[in-house]
Structure formats: C-alpha cells, structure tokens
Protein backbone atom coordinates (compact mmCIF):
# COMPACT_ATOMS: atom_id res chain seq x y z
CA UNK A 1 51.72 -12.43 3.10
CA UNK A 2 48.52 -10.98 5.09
CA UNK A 3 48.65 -7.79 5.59
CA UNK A 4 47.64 -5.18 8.19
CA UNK A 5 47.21 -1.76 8.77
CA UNK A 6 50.90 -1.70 9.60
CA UNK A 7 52.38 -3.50 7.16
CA UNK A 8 50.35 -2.32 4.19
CA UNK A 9 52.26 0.47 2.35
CA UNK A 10 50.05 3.31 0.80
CA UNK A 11 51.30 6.36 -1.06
CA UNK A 12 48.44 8.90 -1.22
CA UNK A 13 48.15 11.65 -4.12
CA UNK A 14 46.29 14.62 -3.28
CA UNK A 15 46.16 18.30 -3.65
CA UNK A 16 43.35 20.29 -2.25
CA UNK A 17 41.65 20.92 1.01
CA UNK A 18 39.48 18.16 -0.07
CA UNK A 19 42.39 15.85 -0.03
CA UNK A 20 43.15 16.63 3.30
CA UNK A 21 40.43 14.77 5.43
CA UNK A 22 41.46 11.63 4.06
CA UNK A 23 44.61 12.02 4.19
CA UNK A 24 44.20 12.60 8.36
CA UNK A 25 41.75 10.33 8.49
CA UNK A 26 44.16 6.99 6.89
CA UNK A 27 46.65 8.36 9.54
CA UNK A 28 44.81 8.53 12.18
CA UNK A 29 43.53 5.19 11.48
CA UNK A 30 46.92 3.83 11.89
CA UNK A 31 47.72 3.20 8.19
CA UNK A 32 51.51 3.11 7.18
CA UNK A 33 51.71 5.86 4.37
CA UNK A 34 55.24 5.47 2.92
CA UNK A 35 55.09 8.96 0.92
CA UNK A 36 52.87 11.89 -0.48
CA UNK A 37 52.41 13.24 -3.82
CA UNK A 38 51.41 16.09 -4.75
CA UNK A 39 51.77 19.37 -7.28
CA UNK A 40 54.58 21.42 -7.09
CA UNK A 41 54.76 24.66 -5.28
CA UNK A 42 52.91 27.40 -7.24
CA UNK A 43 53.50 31.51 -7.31
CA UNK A 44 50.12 32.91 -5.89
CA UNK A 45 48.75 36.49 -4.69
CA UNK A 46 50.09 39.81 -5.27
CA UNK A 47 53.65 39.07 -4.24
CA UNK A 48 53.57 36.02 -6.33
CA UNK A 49 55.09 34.02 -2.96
CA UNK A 50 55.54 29.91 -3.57
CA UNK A 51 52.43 28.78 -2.10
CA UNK A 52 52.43 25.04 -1.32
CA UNK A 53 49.33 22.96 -1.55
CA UNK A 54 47.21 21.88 1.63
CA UNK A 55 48.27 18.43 1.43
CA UNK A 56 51.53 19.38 1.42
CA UNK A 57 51.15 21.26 4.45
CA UNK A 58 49.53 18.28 6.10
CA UNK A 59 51.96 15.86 5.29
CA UNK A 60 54.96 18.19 6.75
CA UNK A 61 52.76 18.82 9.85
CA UNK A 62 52.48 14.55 9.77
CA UNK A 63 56.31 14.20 8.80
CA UNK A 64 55.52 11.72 5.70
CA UNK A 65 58.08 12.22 2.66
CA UNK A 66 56.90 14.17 -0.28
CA UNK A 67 57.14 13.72 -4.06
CA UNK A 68 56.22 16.41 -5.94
CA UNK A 69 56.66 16.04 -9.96
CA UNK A 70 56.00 18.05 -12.99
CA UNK A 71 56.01 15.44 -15.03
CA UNK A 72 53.87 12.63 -13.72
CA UNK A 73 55.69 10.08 -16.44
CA UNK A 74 59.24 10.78 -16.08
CA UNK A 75 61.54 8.16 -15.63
CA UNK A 76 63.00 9.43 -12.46
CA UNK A 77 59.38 10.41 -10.76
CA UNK A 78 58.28 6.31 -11.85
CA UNK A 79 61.41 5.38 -10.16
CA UNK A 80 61.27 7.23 -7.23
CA UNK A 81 57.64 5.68 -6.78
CA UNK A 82 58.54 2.12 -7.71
CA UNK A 83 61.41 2.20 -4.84
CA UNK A 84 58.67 3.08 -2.07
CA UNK A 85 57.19 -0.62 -2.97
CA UNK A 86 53.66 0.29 -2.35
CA UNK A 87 50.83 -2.13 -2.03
CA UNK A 88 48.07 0.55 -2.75
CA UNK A 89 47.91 4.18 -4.34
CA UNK A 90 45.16 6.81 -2.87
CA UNK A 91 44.29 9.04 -5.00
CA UNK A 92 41.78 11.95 -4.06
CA UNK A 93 41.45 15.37 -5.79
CA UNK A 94 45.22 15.11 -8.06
CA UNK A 95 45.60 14.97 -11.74
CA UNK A 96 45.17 11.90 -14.10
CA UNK A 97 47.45 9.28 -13.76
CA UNK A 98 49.28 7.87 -16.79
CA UNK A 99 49.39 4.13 -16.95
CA UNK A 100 52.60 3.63 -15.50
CA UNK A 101 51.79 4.59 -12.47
CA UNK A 102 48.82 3.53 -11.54
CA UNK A 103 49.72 -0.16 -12.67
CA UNK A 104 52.34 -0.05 -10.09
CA UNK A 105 51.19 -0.95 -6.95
CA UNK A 106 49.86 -4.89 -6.72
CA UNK A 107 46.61 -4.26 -4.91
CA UNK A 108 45.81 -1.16 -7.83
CA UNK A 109 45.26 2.49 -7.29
CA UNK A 110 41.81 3.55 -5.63
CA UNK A 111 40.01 7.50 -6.60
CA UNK A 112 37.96 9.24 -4.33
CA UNK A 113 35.31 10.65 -6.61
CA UNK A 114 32.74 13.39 -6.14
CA UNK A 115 29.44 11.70 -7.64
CA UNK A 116 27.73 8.44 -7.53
CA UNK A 117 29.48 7.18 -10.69
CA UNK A 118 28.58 6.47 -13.65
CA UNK A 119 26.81 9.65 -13.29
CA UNK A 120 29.54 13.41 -13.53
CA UNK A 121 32.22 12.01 -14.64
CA UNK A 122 34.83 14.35 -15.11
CA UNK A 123 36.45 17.84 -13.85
CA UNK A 124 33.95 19.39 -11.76
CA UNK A 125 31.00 16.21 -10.73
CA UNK A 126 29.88 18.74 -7.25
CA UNK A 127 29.12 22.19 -9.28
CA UNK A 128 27.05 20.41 -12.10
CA UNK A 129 25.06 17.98 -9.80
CA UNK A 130 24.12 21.53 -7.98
CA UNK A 131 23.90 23.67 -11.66
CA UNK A 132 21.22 20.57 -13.11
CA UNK A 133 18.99 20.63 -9.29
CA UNK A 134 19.92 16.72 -8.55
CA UNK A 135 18.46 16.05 -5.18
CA UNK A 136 20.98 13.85 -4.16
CA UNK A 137 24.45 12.80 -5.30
CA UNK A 138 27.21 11.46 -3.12
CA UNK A 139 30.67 9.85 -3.73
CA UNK A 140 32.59 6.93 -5.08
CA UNK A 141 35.71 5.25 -4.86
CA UNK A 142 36.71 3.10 -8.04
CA UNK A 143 39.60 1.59 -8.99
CA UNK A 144 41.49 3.27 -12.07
CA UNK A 145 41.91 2.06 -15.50
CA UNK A 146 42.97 3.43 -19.18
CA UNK A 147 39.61 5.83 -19.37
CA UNK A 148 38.64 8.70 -16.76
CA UNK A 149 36.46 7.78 -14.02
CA UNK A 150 35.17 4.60 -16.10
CA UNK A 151 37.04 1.99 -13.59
CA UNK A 152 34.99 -0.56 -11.20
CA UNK A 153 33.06 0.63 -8.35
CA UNK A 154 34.11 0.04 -4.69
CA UNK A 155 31.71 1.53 -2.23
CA UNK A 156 29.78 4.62 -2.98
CA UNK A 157 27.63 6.67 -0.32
CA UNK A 158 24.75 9.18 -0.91
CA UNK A 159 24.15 12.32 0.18
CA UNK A 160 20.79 14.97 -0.30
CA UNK A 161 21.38 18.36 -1.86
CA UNK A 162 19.42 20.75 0.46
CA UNK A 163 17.86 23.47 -0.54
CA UNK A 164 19.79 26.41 -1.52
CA UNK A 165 23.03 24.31 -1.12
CA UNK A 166 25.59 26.28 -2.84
CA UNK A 167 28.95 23.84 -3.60
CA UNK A 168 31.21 25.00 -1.51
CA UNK A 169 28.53 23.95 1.21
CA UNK A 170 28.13 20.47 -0.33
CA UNK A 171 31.75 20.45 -0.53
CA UNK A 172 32.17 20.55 3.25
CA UNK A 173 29.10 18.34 4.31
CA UNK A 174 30.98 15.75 1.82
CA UNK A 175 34.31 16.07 3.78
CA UNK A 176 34.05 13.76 6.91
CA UNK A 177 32.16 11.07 4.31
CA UNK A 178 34.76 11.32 2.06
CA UNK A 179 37.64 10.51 4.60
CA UNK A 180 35.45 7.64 6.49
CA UNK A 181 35.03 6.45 2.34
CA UNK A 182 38.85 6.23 2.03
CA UNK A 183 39.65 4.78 5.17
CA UNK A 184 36.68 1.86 4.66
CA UNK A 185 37.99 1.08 1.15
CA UNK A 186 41.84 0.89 2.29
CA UNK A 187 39.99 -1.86 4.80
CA UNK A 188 38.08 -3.59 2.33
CA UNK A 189 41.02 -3.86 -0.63
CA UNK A 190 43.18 -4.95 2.40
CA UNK A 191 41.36 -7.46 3.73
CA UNK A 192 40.18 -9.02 0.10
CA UNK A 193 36.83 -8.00 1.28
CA UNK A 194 36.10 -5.65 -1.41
CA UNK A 195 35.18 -6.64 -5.45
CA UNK A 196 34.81 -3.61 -8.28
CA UNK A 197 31.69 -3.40 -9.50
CA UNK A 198 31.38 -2.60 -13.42
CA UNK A 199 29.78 1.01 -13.81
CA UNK A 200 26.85 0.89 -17.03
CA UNK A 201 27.76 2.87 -19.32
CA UNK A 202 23.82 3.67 -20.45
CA UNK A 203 23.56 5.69 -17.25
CA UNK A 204 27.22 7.76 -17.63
CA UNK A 205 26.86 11.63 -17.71
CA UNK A 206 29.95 14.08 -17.87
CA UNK A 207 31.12 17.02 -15.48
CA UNK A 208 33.09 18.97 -18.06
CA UNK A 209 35.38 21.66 -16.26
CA UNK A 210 34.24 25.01 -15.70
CA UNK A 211 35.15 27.50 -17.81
CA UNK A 212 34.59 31.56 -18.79
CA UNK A 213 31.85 30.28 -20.92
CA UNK A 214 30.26 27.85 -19.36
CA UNK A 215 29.78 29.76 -16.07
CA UNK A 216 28.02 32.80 -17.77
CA UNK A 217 24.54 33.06 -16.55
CA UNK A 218 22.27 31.89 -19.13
CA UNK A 219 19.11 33.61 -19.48
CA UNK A 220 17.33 30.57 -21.20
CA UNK A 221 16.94 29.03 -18.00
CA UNK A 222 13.70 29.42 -15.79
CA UNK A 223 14.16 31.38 -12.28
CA UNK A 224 14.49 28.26 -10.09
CA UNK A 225 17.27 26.50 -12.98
CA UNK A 226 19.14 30.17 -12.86
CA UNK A 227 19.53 30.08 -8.68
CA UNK A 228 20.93 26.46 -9.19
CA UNK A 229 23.83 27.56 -11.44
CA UNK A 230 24.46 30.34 -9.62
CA UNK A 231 24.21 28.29 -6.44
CA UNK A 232 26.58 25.48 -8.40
CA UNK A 233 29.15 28.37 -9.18
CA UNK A 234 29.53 29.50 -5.76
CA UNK A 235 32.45 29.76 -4.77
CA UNK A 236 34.11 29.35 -7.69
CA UNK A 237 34.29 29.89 -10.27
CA UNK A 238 31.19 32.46 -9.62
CA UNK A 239 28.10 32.84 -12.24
CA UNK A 240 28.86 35.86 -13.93
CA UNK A 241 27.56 38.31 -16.07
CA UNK A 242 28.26 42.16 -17.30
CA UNK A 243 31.08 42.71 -14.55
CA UNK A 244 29.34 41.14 -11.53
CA UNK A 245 29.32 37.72 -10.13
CA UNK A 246 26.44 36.27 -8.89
CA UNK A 247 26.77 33.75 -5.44
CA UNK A 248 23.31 33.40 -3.97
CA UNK A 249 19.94 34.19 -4.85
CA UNK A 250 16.39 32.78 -3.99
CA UNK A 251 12.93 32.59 -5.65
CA UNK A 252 10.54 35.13 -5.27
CA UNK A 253 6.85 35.34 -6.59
CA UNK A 254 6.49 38.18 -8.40
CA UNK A 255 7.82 38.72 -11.92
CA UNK A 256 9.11 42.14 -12.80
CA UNK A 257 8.00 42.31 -16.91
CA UNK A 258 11.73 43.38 -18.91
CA UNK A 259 13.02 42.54 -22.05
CA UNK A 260 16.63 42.70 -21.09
CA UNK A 261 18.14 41.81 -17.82
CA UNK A 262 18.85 43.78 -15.29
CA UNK A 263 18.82 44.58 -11.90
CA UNK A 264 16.34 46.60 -9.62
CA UNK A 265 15.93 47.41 -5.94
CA UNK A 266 12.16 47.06 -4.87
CA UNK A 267 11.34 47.36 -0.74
CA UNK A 268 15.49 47.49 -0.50
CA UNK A 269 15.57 44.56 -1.46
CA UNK A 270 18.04 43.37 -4.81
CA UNK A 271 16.47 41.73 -7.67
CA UNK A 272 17.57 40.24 -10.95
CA UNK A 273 14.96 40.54 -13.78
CA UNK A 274 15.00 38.88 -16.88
CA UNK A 275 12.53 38.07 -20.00
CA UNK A 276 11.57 34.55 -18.20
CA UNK A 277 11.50 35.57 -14.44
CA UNK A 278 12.56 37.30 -11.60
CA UNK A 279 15.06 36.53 -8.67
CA UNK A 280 16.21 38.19 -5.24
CA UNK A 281 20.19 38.06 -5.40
CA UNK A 282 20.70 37.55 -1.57
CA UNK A 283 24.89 38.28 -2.53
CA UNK A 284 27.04 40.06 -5.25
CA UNK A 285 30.28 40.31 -6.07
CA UNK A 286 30.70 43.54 -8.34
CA UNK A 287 33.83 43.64 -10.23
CA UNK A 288 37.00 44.71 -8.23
CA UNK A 289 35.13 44.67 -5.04
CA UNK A 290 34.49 42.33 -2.46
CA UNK A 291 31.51 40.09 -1.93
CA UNK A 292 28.90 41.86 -0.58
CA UNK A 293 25.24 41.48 0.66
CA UNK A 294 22.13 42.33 -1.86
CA UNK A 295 21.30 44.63 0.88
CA UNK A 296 24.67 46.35 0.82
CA UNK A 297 24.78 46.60 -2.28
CA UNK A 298 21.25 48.27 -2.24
CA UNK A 299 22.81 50.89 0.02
CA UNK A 300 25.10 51.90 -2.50
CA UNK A 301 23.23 52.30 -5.39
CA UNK A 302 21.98 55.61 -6.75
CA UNK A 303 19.57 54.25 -9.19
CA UNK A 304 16.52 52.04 -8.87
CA UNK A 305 17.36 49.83 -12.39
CA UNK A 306 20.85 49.14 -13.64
CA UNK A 307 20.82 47.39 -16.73
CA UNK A 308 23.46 44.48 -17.29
C-alpha cells in the first residue's frame, strides 16, 4: 500500500521543550499522529504540584491521545502501542527504548539527535560540543538499533557555534532545524526515498551526562577552555564552584598573578583569577540567590578579593 501523509500512522515520543517543535511541526505538516508518549506527570516546585511535561501540554492543546508509562517494557504499555498499528515511531528528547518497542513499527523508529553522529553520543551531545570549543556541530536523525545512538544515519544538518554561545542559546537556534529535520525524514522514510547510512565507529566520541562532578570548574583548563565549560553549563546544570555558579564569562588580557582562585573586582568590573589565567564573569549565580549580573554583584560586595 503507498502511503501518504494521511494515511501514514506515527506515534511520536517526546518530553522536553525540545520535543515540542517537532512535534508542531509533523502536525502542521499534515501528518496523521495516532498517539503521544511521554513521561509521567512529576511533583515539582515548592508545593510539589504534578507538573506535566511540555509535550504533554502540546499534545492536549492538539487533542492527540497520550500514553504515558513507567515502565517502557510492560506488557500492557507494548500492547497498548501495538494496537495503535503504527507505521513509524518519532522519537526526540525521551528515554531509551527497549527492543520491543522500537521493533514494532514496519518502517522502524527514527531519533532526533543533538550532534552530527558518530561524534557525542550520549546524554548531553549540546553542553560538551560547547564545554570542548567545537566550531560547529548540528543534528542527526538515525534509525535505532540494540546500542545507543550507534544506528544508521538519515539526514544530518550543521550548524556554527558562535562565539560566546552558551547551550541554552544553541539549544534554541537548533529548534526550528530540528523540527524541519523531523518533518523531512518522516518524508523521506515515507516515500522510500531515504537509505541509513552506517556511522564509523573510528570517529565516535561520547556525551556522558552531566553530573555534580563533572560540572565543577576545573582549574587545569586555560582561560578561553574555562569560559567554554562554563558557557556549555549554562543553563544547566551551571559550572560551579565554592557555593556559586558560574553562567557567562569572557576573556580578558590581563592576568591577575594568584595561587588559589578567587574572585576580585578591578574598575567594577568582576573577575575570576586563577594560577593559569584570568576571566571577567559577565553573570553569577551565588548560592540561594538569583542570577545576577557581575556588575551587581560588584555592588554588593564589601571586599575587593573573595577567595573561593
């Protein structure tokens, strides 16, 4: 049977904001999306309300039915699935798929992901193409198998890192691309138009997710490698060290001589010294406070040095 836009059947798994463009996007382009998945509703903020997740919220605003299991290989989740009798699965930004799932549908199941694959594979591919100062990256969609992010390569689209690009800016300047990515690959598997392209493994890096540890500043690094992890951190989970966190910072030329880091205001101006350089934090986060300006934070200090 050929199929079209309105006969194909798509269930799309998503979570995030991320998720959301696509999502739109395969709905707006007249695609027939039989039903959602997506995490379950979550206790969040102080009053620990059930907070639902942004796809969720689009696909109640779009009026498509919603699946949302705990267990991703329970019988009655599988069968649930199997009954929609979809010819693709979407997946962008949701949690690994066992195998009984994504064998289901007959044309496979398709991830949006955020690098140019082979390359940041894994949890977090935008923060540590920003933390290592790639120039570019950009996104893939692949078609799953039994490994993570290993699968064959549909279409993939790159994208510079500007200057100073924190994440959550690359984040958004990767929306629209993303959801015009989905939307072309839907076409392409659709049509037969589209053939996976093996990814070599000599050139695969990892993206390990971000943790307390890992998102420490490290002090090892020259100036310019320090403002890209703290630049790859921002928003979240934010570079931090001795009860601050850390969101944006540029170069400067002069090098304030210390042994031990710290901080110092110079022309009211905020800078971060350390053994191997020097650095203007241009915004601050201090513990328990909100995020705040290097120059606010100037205008609250009493002292001239704080050491971290």
């Amino acid at each position: 049977m050929s199929l079209d836009s309105n006969t194909l059947r798509i269930v799309y798994m998503g979570t995030p904001e991320f998720a959301v463009a696509p999502l739109q996007a395969l709905h707006d382009s007249g695609f027939n999306i039989v039903g959602i998945v997506t995490v379950a509703d979550k206790p969040a903020g102080r009053g620990r309300k059930l907070q639902q997740s942004p796809v969720k919220t689009k696909s109640l605003e779009l009026g498509i039915s919603i699946l949302q299991p705990t267990n991703l290989k329970e019988e009655r989740f599988v069968s649930q699935l199997r009954a929609l009798n979809a010819d693709l699965f979407v997946v962008v930004a949701f949690r690994m798929l066992p195998e009984q799932v994504w064998m289901l549908p007959r044309l496979g199941t398709f991830n949006l992901h955020g690098s140019l694959l082979p390359k940041y594979r894994g949890a977090a591919p935008l923060h540590w193409a920003v933390i290592n100062g790639e120039r570019q990256t950009g996104l893939t969609t692949f078609l799953l198998d039994k490994m993570i992010d290993t699968g064959g390569i549909l279409l993939q689209q790159t994208i510079d890192i500007e200057e100073n690009m924190t994440t959550g800016e690359l984040h958004d300047a990767l929306l629209p691309i993303g959801a015009s990515m989905v939307v072309e690959t839907v076409q392409g598997l659709m049509r037969n138009e589209l053939r996976p392209t093996r990814q070599v493994e000599h050139y695969a890096t990892h993206a390990p997710k971000l943790n307390k540890e890992n998102s420490e500043l490290d002090f090892r690094r020259s100036p310019q490698e320090l403002i890209n992890q703290i630049h790859g951190l921002n928003p979240f989970p934010g570079a931090h060290y001795s009860g601050y966190k850390f969101l944006k910072a540029l170069r400067c030329d002069e090098h304030f001589e210390t042994d031990i880091p710290q901080l110092s205001v110079r022309e009211k101006h905020l800078f971060l010294d350390y053994p191997n350089g020097s650095i203007e934090i241009i915004e601050i986060k201090p513990s328990g406070k909100r995020n705040m300006s290097g120059k606010d934070f100037v205008n609250g200090l009493n002292e001239v040095f704080l050491t971290l």
